[in-house]
N, C-alpha and C. Protein backbone atom coordinates (compact mmCIF):
# COMPACT_ATOMS: atom_id res chain seq x y z
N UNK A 1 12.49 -4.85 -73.10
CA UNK A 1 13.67 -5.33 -72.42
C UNK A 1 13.51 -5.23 -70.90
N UNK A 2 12.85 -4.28 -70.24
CA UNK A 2 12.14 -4.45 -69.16
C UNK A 2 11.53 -5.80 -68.74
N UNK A 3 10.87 -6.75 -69.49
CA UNK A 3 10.10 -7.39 -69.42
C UNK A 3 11.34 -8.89 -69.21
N UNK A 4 12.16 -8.20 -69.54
CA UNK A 4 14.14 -9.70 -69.57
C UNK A 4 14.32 -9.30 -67.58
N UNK A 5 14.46 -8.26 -67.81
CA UNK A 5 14.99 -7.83 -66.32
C UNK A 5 13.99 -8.58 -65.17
N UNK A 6 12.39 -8.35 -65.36
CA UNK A 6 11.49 -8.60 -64.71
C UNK A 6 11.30 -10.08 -64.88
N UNK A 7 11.99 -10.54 -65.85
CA UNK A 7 11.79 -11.97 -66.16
C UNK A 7 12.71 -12.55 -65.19
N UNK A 8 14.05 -12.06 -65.10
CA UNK A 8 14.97 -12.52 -64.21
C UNK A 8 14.91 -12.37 -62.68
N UNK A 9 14.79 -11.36 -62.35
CA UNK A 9 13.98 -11.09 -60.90
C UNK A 9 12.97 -11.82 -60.55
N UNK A 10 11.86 -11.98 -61.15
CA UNK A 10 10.76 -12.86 -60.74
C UNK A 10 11.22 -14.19 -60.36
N UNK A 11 11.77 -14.58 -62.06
CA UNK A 11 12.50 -16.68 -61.34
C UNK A 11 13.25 -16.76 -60.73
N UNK A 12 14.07 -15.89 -60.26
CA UNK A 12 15.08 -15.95 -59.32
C UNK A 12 14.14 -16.35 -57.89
N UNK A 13 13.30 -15.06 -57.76
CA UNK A 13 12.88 -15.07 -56.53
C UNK A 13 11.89 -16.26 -56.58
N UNK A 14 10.69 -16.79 -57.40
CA UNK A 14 10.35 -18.27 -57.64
C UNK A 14 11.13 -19.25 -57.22
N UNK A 15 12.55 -19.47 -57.84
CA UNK A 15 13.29 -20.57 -57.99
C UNK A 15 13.99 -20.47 -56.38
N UNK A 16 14.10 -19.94 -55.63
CA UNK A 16 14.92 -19.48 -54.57
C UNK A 16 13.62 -19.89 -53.54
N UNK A 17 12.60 -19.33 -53.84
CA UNK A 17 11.33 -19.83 -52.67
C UNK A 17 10.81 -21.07 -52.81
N UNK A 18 11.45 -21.76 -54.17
CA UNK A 18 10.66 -23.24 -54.22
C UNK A 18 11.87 -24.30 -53.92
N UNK A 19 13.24 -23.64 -53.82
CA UNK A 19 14.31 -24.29 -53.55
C UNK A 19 14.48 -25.08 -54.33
N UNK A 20 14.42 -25.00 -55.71
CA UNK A 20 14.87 -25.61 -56.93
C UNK A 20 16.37 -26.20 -56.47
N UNK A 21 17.05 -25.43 -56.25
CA UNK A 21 18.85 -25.99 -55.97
C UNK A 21 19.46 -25.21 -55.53
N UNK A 22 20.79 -24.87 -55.72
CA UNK A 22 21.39 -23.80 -55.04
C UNK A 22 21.05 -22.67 -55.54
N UNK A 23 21.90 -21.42 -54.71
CA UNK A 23 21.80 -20.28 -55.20
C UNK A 23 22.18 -20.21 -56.94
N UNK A 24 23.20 -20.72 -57.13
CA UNK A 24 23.79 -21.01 -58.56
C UNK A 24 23.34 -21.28 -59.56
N UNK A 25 22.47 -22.34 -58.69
CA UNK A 25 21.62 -23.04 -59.97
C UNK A 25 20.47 -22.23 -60.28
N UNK A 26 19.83 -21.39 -59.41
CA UNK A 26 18.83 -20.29 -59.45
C UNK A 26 19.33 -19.46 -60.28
N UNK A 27 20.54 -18.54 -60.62
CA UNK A 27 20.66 -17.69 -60.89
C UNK A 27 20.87 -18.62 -62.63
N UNK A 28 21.32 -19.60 -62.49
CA UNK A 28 21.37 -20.15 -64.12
C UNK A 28 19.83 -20.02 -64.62
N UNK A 29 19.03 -20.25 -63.83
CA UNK A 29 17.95 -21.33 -64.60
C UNK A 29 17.01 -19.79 -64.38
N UNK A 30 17.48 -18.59 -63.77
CA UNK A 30 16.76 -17.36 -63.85
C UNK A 30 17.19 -16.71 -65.14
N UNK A 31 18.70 -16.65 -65.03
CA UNK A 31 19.33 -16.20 -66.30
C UNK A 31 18.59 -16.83 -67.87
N UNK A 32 18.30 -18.00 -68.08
CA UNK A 32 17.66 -18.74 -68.66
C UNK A 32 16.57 -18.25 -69.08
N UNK A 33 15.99 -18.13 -68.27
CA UNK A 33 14.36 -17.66 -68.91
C UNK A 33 14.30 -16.06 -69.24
N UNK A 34 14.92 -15.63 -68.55
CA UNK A 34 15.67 -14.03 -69.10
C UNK A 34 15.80 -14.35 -70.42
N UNK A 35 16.65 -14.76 -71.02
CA UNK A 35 17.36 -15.04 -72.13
C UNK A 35 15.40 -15.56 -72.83
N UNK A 36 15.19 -15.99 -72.80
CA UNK A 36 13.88 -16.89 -73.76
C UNK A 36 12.90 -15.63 -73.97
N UNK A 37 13.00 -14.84 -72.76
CA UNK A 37 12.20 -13.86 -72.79
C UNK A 37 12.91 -12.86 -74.07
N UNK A 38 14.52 -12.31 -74.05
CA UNK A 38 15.17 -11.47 -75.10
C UNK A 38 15.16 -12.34 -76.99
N UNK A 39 14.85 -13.97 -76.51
CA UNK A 39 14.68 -14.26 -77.68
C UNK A 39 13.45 -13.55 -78.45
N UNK A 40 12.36 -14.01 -77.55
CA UNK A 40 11.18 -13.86 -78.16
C UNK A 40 10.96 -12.64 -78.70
N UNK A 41 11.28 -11.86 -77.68
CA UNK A 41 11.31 -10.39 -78.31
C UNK A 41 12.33 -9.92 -79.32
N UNK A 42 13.62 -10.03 -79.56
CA UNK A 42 14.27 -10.09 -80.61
C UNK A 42 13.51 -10.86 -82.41
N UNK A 43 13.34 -12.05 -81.82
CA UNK A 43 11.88 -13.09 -82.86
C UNK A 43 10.96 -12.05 -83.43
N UNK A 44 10.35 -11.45 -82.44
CA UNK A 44 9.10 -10.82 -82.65
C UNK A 44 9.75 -9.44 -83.64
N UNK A 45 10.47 -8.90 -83.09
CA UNK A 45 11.20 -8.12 -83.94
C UNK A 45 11.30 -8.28 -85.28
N UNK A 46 12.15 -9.01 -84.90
CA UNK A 46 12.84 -9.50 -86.75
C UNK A 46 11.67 -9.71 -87.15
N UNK A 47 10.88 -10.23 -87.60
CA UNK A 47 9.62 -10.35 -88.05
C UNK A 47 9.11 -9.69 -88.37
N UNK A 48 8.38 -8.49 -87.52
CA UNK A 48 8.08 -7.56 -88.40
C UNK A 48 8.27 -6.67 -88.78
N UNK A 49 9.98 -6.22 -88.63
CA UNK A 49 10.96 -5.73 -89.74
C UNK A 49 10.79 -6.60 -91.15
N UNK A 50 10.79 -7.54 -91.23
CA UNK A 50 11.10 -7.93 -92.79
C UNK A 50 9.72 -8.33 -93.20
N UNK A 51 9.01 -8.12 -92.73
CA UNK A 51 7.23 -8.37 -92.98
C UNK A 51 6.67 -6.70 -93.60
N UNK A 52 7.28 -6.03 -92.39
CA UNK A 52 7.02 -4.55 -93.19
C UNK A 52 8.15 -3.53 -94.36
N UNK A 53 9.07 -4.36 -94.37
CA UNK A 53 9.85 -3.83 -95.59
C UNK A 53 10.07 -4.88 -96.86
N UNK A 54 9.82 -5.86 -96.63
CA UNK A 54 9.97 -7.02 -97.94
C UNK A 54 10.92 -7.17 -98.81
N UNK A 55 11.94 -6.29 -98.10
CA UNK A 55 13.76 -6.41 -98.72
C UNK A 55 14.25 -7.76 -99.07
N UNK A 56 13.77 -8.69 -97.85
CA UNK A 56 14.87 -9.83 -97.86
C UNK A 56 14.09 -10.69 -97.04
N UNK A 57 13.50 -11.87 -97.03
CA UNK A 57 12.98 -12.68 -96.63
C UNK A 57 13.52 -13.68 -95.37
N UNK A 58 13.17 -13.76 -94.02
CA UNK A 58 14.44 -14.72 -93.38
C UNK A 58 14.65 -15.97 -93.56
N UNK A 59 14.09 -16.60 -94.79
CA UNK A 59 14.63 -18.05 -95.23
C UNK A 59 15.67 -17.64 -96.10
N UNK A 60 15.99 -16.72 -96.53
CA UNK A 60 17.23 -16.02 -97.21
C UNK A 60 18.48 -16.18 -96.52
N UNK A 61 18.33 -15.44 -95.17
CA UNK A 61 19.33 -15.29 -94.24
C UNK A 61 19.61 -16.47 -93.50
N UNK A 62 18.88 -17.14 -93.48
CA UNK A 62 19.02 -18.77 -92.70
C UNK A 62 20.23 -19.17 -93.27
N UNK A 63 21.24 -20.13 -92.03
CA UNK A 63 21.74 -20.94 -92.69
C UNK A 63 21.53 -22.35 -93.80
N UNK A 64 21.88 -22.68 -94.50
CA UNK A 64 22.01 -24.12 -95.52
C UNK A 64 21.78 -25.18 -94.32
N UNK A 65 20.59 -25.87 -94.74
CA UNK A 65 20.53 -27.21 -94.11
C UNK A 65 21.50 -28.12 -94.04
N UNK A 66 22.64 -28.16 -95.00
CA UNK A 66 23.98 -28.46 -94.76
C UNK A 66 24.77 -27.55 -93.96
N UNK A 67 25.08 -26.44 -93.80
CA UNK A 67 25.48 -25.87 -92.67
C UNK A 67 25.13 -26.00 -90.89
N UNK A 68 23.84 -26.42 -90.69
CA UNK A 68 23.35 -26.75 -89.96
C UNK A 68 23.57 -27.92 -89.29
N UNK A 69 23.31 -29.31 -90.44
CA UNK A 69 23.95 -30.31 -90.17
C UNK A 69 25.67 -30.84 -89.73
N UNK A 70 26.22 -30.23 -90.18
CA UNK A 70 27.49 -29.91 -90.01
C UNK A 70 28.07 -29.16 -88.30
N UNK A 71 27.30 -28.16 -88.56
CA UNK A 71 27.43 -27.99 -87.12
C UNK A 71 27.03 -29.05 -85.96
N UNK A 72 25.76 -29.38 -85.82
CA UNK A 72 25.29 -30.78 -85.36
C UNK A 72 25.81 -31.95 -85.27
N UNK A 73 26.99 -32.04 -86.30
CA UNK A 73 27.70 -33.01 -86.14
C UNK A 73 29.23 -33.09 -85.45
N UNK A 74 29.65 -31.63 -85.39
CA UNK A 74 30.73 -31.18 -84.63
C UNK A 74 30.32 -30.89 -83.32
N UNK A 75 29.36 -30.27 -82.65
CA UNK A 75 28.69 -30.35 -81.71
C UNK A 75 28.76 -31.61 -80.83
N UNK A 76 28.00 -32.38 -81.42
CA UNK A 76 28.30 -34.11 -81.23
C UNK A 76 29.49 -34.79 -80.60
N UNK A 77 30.54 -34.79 -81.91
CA UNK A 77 31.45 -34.96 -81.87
C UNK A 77 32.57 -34.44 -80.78
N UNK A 78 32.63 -33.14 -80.18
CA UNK A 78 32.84 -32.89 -79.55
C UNK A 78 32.31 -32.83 -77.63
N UNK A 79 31.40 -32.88 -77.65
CA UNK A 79 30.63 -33.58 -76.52
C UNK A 79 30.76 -34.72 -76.07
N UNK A 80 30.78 -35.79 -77.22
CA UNK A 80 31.54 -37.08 -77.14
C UNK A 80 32.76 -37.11 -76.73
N UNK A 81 33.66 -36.22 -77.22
CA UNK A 81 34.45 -36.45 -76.75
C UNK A 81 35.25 -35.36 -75.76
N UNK A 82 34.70 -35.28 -74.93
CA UNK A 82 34.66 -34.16 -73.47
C UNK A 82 35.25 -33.12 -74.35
N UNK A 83 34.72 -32.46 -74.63
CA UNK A 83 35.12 -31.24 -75.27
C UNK A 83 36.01 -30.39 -75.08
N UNK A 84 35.59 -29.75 -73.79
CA UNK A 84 36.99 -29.20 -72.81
C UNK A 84 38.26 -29.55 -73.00
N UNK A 85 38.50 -30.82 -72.92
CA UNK A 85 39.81 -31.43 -73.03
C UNK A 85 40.02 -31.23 -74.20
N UNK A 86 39.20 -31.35 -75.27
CA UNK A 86 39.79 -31.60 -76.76
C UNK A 86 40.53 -30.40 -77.24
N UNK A 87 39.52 -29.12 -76.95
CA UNK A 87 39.80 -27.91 -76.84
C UNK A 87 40.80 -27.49 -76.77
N UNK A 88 41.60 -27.79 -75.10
CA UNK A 88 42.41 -27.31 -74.67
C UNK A 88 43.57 -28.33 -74.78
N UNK A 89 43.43 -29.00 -75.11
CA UNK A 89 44.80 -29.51 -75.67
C UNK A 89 45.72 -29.42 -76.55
N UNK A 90 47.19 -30.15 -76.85
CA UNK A 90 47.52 -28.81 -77.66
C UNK A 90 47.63 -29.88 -79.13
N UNK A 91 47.35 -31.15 -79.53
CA UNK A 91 47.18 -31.84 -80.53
C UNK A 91 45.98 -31.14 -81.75
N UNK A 92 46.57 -31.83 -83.02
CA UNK A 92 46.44 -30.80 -83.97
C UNK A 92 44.58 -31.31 -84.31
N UNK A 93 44.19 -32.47 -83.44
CA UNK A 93 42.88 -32.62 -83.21
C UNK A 93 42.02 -31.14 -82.67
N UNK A 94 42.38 -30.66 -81.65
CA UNK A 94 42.18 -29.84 -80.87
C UNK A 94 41.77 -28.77 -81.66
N UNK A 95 42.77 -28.39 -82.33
CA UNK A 95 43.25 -27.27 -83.21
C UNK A 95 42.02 -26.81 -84.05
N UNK A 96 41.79 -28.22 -84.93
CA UNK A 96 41.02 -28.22 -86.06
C UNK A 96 39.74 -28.48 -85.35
N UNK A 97 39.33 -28.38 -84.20
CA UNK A 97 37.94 -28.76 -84.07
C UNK A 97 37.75 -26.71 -83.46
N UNK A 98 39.08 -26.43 -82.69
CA UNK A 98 38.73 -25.12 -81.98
C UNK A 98 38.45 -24.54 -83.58
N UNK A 99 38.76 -24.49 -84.67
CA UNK A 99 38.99 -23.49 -85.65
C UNK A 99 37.64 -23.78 -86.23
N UNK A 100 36.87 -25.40 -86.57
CA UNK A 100 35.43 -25.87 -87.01
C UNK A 100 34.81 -25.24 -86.18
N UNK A 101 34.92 -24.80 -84.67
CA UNK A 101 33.85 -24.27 -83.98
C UNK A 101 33.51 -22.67 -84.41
């Protein structure tokens, strides 16, 4: 987890000396690779937890390729249609998409 922190510090200071964009956008796109860095290592984890105990397999724990799709399609759907707004509005559209999310 050291290696998230050092991940974020480094692109910051990269993204800031190559003048990628604003400060803002530095701290997103540092935060970002932070984050890819806690995936991997979380990834790496899980892995060989269930590699060295053989309890439960993670195609087990995965969601249903119909669950997946489904999400993907509300995702969509909502992006299409500015989401934000849909969200926060108070029609019973809104409602049922805040409750699908």
């Amino acid at each position: 987890m050291i290696g998230s922190s050092g991940a974020f510090a480094g692109g910051l200071w990269v993204l800031s000396r190559w003048g990628v964009g604003s400060t803002e956008q530095c701290l997103v796109y540092a935060s970002c690779l932070s984050m890819v860095v806690r995936i991997v290592y979380a990834g790496n984890h899980a892995r060989q937890y269930f590699k060295e105990t053989n309890s439960i397999s993670i195609m087990e724990i995965l969601p249903a390729p119909t669950i997946v799709a489904i999400a993907a399609v509300g995702a969509a759907v909502v992006r299409r249609l500015d989401g934000v707004q849909v969200l926060l509005g108070t029609g019973g559209f809104g409602i049922i998409t805040l409750a699908a999310l």
